[in-house]
PDB file of N, CA and C in Angstrom:
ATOM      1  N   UNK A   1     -45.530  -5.562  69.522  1.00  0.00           N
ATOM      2  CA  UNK A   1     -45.246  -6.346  68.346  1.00  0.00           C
ATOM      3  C   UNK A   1     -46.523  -7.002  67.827  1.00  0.00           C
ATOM      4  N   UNK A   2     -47.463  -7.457  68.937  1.00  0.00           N
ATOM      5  CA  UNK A   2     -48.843  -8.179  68.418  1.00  0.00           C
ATOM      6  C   UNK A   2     -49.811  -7.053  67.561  1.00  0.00           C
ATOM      7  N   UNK A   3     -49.806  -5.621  68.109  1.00  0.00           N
ATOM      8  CA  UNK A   3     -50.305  -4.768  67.420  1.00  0.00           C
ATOM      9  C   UNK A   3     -49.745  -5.016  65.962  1.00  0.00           C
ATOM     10  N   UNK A   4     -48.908  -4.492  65.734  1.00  0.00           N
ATOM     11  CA  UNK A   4     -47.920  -4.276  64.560  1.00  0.00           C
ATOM     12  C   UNK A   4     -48.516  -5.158  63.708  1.00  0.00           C
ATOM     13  N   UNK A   5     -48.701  -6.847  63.724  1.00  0.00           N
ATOM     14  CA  UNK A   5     -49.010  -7.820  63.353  1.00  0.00           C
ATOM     15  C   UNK A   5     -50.588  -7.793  62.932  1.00  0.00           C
ATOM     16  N   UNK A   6     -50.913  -7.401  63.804  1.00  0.00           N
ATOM     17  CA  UNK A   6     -52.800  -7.053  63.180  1.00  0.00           C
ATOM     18  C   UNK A   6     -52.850  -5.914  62.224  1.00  0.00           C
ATOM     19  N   UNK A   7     -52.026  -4.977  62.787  1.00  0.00           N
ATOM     20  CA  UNK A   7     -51.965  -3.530  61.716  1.00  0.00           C
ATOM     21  C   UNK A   7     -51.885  -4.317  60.356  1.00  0.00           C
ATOM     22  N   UNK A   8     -50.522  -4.856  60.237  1.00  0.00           N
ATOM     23  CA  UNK A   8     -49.908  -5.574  58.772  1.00  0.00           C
ATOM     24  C   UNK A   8     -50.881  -6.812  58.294  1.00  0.00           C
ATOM     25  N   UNK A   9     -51.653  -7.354  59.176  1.00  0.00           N
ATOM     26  CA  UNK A   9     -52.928  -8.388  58.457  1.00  0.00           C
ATOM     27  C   UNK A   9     -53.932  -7.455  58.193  1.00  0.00           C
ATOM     28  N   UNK A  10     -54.568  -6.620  58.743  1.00  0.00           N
ATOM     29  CA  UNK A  10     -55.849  -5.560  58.465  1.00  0.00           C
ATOM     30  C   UNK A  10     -55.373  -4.875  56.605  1.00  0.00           C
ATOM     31  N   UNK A  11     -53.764  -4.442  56.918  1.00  0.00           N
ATOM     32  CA  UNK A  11     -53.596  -3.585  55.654  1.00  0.00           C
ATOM     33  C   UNK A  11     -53.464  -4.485  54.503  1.00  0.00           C
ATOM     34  N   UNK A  12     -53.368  -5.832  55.111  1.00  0.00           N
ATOM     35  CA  UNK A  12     -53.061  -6.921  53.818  1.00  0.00           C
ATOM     36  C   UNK A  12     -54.632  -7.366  53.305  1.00  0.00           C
ATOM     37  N   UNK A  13     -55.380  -6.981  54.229  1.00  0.00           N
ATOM     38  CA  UNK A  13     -56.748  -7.573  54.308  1.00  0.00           C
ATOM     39  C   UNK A  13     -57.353  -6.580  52.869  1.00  0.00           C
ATOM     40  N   UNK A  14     -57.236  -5.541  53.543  1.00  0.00           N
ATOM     41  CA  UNK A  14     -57.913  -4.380  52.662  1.00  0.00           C
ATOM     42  C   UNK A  14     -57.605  -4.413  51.413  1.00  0.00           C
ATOM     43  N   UNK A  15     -56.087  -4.819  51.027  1.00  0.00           N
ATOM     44  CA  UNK A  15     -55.313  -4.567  49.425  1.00  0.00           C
ATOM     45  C   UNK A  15     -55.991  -5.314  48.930  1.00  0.00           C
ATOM     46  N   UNK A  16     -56.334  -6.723  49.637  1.00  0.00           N
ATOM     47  CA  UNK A  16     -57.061  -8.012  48.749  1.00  0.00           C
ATOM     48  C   UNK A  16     -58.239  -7.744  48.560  1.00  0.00           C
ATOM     49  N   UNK A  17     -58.954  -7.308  48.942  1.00  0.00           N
ATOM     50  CA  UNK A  17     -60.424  -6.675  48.988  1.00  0.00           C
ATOM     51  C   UNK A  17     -60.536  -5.882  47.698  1.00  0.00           C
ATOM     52  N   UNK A  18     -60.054  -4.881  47.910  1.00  0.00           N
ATOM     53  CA  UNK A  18     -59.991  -3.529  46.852  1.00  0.00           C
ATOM     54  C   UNK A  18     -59.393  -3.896  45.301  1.00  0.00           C
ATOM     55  N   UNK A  19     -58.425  -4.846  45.615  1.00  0.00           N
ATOM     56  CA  UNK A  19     -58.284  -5.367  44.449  1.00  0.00           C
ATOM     57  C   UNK A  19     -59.142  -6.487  43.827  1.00  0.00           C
ATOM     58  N   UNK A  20     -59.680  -7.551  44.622  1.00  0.00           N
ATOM     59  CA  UNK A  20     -60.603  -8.290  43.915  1.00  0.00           C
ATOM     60  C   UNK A  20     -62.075  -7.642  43.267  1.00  0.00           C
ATOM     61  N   UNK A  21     -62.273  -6.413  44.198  1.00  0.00           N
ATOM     62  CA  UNK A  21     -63.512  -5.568  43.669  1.00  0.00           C
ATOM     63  C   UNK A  21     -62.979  -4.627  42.687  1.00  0.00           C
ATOM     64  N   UNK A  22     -61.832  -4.264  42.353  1.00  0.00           N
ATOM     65  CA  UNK A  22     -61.229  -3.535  41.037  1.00  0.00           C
ATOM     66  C   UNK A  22     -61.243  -4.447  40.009  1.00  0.00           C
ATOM     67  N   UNK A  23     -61.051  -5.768  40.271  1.00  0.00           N
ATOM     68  CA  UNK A  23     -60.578  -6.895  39.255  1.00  0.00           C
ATOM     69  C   UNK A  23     -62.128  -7.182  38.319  1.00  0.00           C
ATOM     70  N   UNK A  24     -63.367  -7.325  39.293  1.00  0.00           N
ATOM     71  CA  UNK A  24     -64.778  -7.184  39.326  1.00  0.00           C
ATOM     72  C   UNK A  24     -65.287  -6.620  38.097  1.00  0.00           C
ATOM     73  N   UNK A  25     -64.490  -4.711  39.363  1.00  0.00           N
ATOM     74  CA  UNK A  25     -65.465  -3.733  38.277  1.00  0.00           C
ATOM     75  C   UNK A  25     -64.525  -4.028  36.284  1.00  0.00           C
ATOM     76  N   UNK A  26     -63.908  -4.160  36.338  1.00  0.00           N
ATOM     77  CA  UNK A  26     -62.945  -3.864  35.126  1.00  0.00           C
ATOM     78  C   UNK A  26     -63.388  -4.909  34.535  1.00  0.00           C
ATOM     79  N   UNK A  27     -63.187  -5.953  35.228  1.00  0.00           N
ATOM     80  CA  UNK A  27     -63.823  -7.344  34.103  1.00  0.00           C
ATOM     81  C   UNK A  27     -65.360  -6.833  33.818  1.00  0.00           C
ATOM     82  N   UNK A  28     -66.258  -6.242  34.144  1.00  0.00           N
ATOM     83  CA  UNK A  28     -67.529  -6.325  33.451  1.00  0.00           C
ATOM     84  C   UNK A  28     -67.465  -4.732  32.635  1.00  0.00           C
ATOM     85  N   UNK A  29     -66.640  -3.745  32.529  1.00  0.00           N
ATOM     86  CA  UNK A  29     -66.595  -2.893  32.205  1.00  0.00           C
ATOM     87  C   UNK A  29     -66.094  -3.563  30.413  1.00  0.00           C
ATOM     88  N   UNK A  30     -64.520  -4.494  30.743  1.00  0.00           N
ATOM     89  CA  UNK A  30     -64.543  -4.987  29.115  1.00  0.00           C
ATOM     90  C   UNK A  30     -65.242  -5.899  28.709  1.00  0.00           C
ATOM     91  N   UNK A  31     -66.321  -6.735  29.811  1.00  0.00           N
ATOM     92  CA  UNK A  31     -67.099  -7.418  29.025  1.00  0.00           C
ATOM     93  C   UNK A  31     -68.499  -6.599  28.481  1.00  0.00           C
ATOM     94  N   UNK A  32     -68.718  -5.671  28.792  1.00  0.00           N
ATOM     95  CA  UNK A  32     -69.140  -4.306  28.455  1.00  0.00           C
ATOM     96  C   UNK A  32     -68.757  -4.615  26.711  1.00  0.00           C
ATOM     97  N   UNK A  33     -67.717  -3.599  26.640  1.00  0.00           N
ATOM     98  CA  UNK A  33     -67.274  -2.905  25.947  1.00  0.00           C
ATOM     99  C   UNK A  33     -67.415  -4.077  24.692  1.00  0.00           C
ATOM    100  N   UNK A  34     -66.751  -5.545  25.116  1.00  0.00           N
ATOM    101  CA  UNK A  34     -67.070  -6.468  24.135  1.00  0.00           C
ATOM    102  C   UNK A  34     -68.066  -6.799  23.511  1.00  0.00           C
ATOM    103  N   UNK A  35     -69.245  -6.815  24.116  1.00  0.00           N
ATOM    104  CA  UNK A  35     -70.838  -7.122  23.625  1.00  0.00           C
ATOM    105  C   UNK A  35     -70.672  -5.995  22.798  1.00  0.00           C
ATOM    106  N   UNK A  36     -70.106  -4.618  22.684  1.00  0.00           N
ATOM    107  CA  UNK A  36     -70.667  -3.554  22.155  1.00  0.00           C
ATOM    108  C   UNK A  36     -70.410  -3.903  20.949  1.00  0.00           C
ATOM    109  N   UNK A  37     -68.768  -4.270  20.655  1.00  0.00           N
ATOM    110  CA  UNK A  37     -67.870  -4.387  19.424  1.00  0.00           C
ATOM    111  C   UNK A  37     -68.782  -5.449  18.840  1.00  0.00           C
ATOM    112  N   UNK A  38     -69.013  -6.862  19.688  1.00  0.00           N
ATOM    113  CA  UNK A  38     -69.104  -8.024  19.063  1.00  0.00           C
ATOM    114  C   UNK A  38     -70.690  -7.707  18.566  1.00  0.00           C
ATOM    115  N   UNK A  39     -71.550  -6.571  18.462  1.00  0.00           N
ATOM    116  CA  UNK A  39     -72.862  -6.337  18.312  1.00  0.00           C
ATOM    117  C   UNK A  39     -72.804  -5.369  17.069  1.00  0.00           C
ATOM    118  N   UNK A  40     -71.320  -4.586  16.766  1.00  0.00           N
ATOM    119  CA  UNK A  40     -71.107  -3.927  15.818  1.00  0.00           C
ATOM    120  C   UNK A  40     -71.156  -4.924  14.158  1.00  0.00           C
ATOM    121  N   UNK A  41     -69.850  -5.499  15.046  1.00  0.00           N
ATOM    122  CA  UNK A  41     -69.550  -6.327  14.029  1.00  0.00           C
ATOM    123  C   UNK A  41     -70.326  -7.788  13.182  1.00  0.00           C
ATOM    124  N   UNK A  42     -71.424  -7.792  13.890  1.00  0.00           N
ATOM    125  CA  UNK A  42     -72.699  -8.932  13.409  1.00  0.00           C
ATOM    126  C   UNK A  42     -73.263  -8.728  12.871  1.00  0.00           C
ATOM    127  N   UNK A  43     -73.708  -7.316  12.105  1.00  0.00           N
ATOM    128  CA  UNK A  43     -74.461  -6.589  11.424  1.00  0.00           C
ATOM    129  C   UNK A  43     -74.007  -7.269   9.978  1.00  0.00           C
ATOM    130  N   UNK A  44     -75.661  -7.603   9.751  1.00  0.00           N
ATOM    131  CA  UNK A  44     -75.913  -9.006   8.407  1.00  0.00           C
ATOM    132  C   UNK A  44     -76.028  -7.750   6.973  1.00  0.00           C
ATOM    133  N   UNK A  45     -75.239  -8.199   5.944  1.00  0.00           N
ATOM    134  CA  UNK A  45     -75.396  -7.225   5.110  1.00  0.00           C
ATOM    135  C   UNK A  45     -76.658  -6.706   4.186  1.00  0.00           C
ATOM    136  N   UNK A  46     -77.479  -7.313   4.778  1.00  0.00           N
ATOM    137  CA  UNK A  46     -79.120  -6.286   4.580  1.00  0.00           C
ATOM    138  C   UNK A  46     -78.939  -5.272   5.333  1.00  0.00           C
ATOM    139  N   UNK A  47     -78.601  -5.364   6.499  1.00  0.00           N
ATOM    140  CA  UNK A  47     -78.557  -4.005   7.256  1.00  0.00           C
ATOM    141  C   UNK A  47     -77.511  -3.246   6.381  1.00  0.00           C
ATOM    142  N   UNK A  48     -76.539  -3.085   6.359  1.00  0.00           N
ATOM    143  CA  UNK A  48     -75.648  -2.782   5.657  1.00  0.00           C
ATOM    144  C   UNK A  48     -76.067  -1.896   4.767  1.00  0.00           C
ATOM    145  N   UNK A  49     -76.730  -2.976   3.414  1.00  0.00           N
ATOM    146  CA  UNK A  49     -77.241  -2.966   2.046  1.00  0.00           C
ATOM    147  C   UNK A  49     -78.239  -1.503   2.670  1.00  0.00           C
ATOM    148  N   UNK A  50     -79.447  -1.631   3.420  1.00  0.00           N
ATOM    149  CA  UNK A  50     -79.926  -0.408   3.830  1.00  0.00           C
ATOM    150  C   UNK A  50     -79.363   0.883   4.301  1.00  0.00           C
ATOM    151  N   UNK A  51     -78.819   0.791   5.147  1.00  0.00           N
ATOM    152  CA  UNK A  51     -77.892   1.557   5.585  1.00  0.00           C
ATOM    153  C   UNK A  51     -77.457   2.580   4.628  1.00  0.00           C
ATOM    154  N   UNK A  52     -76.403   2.283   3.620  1.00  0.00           N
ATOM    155  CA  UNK A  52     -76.156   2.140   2.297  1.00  0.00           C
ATOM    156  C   UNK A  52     -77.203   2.958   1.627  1.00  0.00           C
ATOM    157  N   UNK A  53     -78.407   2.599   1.324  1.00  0.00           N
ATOM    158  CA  UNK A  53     -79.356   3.472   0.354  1.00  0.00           C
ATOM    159  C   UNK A  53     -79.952   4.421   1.395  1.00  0.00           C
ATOM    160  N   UNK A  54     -80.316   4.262   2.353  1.00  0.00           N
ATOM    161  CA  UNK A  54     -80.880   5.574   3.400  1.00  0.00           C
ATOM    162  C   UNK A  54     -79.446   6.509   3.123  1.00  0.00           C
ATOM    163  N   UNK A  55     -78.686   6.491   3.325  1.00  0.00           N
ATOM    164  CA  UNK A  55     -77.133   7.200   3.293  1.00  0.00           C
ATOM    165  C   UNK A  55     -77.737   7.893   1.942  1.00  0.00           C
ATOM    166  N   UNK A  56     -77.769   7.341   0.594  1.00  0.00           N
ATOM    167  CA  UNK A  56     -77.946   7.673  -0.744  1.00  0.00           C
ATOM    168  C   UNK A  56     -79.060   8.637  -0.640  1.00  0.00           C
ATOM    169  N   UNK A  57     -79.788   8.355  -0.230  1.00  0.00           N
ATOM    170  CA  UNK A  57     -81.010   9.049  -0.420  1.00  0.00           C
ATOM    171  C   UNK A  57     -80.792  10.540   0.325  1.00  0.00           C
ATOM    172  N   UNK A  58     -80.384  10.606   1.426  1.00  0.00           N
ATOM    173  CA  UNK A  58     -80.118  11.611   2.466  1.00  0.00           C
ATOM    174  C   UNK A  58     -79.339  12.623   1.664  1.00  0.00           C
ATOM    175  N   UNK A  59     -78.333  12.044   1.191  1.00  0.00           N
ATOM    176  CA  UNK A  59     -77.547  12.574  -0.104  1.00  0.00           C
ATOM    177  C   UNK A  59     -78.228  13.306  -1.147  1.00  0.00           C
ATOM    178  N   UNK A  60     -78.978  12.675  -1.857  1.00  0.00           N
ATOM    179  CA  UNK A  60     -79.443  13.078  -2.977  1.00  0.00           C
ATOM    180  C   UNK A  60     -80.587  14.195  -2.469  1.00  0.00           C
ATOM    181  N   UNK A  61     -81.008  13.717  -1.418  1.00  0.00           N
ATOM    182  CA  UNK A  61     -82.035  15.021  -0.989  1.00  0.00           C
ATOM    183  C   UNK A  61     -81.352  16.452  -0.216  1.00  0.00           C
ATOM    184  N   UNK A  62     -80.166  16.267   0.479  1.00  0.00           N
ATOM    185  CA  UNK A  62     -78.921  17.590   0.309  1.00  0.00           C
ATOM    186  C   UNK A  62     -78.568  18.327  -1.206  1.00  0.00           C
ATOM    187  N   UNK A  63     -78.227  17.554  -2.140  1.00  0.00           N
ATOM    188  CA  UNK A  63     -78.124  17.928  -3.282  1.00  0.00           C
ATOM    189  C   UNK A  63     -78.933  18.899  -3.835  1.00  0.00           C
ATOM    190  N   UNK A  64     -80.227  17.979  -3.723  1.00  0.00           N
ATOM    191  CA  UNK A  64     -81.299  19.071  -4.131  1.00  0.00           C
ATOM    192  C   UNK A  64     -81.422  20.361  -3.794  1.00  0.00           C
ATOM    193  N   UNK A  65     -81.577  20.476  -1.965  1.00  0.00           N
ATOM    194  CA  UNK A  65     -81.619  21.432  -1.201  1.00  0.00           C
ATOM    195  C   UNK A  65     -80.249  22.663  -1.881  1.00  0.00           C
ATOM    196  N   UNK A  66     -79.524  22.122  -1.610  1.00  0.00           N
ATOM    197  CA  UNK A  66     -77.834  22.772  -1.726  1.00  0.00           C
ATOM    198  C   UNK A  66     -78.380  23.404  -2.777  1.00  0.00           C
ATOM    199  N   UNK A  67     -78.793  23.330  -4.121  1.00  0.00           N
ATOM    200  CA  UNK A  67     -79.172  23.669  -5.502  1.00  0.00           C
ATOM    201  C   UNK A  67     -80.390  24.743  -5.318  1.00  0.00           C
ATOM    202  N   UNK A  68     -81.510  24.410  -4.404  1.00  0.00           N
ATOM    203  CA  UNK A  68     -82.398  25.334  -3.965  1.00  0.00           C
ATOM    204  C   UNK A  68     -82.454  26.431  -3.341  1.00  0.00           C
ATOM    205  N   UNK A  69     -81.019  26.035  -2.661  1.00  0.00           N
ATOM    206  CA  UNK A  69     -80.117  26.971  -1.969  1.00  0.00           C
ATOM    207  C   UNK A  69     -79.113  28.136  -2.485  1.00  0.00           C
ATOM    208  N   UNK A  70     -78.947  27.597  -3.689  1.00  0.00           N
ATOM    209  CA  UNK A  70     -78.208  28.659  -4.336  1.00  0.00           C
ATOM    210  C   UNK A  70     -78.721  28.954  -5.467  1.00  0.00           C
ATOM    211  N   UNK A  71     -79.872  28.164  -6.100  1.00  0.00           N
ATOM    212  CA  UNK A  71     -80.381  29.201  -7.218  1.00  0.00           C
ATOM    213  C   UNK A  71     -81.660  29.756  -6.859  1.00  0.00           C
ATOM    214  N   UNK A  72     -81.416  30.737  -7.763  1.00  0.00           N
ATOM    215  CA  UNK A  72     -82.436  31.958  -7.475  1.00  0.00           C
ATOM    216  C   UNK A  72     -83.522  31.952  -8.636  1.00  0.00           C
ATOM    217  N   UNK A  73     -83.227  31.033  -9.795  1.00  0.00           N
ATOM    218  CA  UNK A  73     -84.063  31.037 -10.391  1.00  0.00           C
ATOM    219  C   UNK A  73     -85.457  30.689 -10.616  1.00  0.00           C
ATOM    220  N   UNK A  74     -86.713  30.734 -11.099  1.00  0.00           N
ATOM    221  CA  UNK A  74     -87.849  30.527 -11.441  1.00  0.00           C
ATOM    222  C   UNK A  74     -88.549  29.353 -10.925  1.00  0.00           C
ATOM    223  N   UNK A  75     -87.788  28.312 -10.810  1.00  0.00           N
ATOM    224  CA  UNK A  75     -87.908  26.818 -10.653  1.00  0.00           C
ATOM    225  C   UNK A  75     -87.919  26.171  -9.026  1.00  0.00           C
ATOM    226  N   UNK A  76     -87.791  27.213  -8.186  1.00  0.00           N
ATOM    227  CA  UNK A  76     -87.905  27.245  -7.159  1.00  0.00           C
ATOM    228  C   UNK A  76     -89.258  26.694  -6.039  1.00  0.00           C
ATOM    229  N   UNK A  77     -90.014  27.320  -6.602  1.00  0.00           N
ATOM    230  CA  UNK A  77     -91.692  26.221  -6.308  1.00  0.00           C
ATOM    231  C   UNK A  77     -91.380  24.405  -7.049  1.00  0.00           C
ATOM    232  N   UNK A  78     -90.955  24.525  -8.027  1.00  0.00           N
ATOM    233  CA  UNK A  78     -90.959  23.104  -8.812  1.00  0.00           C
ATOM    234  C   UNK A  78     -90.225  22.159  -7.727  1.00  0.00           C
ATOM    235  N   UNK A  79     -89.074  23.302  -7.515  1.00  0.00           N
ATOM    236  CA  UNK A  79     -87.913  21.969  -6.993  1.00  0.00           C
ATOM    237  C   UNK A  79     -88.616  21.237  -5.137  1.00  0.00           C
ATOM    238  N   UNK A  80     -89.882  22.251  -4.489  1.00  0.00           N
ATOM    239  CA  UNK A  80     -89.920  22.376  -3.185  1.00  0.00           C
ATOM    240  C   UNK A  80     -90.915  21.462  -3.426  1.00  0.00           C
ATOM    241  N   UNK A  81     -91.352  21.646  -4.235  1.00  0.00           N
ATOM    242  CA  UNK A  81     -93.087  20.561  -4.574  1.00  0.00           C
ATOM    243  C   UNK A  81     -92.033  19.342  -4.588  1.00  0.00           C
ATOM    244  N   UNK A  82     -90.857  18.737  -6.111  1.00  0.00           N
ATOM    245  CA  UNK A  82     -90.885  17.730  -5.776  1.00  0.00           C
ATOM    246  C   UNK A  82     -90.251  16.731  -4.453  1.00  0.00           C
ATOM    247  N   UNK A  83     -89.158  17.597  -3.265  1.00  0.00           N
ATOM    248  CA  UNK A  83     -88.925  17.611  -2.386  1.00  0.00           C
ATOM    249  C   UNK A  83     -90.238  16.934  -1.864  1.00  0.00           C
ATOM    250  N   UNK A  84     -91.420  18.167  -1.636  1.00  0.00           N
ATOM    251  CA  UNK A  84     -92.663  17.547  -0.871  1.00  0.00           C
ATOM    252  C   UNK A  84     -93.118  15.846  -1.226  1.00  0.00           C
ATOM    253  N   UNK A  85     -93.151  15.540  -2.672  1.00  0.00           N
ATOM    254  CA  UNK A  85     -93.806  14.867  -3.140  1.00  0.00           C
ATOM    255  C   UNK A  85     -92.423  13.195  -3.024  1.00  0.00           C
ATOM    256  N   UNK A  86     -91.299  13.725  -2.525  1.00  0.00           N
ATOM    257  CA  UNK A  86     -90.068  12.267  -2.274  1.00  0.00           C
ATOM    258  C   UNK A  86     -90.736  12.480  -1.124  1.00  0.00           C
ATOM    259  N   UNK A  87     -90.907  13.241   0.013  1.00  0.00           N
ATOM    260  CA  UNK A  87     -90.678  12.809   1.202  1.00  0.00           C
ATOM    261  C   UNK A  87     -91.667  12.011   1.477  1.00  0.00           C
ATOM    262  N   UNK A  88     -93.455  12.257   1.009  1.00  0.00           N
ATOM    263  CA  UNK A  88     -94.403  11.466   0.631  1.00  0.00           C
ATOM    264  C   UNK A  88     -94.179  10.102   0.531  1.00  0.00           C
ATOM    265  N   UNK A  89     -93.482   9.559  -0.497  1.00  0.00           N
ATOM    266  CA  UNK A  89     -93.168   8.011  -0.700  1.00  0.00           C
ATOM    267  C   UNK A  89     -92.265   7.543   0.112  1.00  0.00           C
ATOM    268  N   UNK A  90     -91.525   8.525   0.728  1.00  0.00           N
ATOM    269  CA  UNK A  90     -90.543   7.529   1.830  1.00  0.00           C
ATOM    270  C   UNK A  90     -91.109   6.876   2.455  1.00  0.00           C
ATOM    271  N   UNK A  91     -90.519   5.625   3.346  1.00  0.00           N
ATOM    272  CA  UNK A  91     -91.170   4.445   4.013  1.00  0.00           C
ATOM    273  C   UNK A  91     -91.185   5.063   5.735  1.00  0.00           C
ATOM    274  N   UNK A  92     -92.096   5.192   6.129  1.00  0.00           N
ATOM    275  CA  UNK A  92     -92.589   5.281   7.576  1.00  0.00           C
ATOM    276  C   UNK A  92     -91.652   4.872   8.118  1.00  0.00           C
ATOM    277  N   UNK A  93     -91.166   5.303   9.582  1.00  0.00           N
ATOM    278  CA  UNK A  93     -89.750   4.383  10.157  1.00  0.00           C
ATOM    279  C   UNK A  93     -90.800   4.311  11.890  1.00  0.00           C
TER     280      UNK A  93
END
């Protein structure tokens, strides 16, 4: 019976263990996950506002391409020069 009694404290021992180190890992996993959101959502609308025109620009320089891409006409050096000559003034990152 004294066995029995250590068996049932050892197995009670272990549950508390395994669970306070599950309780551990999980709490820093969503405090994790929270910094991530709460780092999303702080973003000051200059960033934004940039964001925003890099997006535009990326755009407008697909456009071009897409157009270079499907015409075959004459203008083909013109359109690659002025391609060359935007990417020139873009801002260094």
């Amino acid at each position: 019976m004294g066995e029995m009694v250590i068996i049932a404290m050892t197995i009670v021992a272990i549950v508390l263990i395994a669970g306070v180190s599950l309780n551990g890992i999980v709490d820093k996993v969503m405090s994790a996950k929270r910094l991530r959101y709460e780092a999303k959502s702080d973003m000051v609308p200059q960033d934004v506002r940039l964001i925003a025109e890099r997006q535009q620009m990326i755009e407008d320089r697909l456009r071009v391409l897409e157009r270079i891409a499907t015409d075959r006409g004459s203008l083909l050096a013109d359109e690659i020069e002025a391609l060359r000559i935007g990417s020139q003034k873009e801002p260094a990152q």
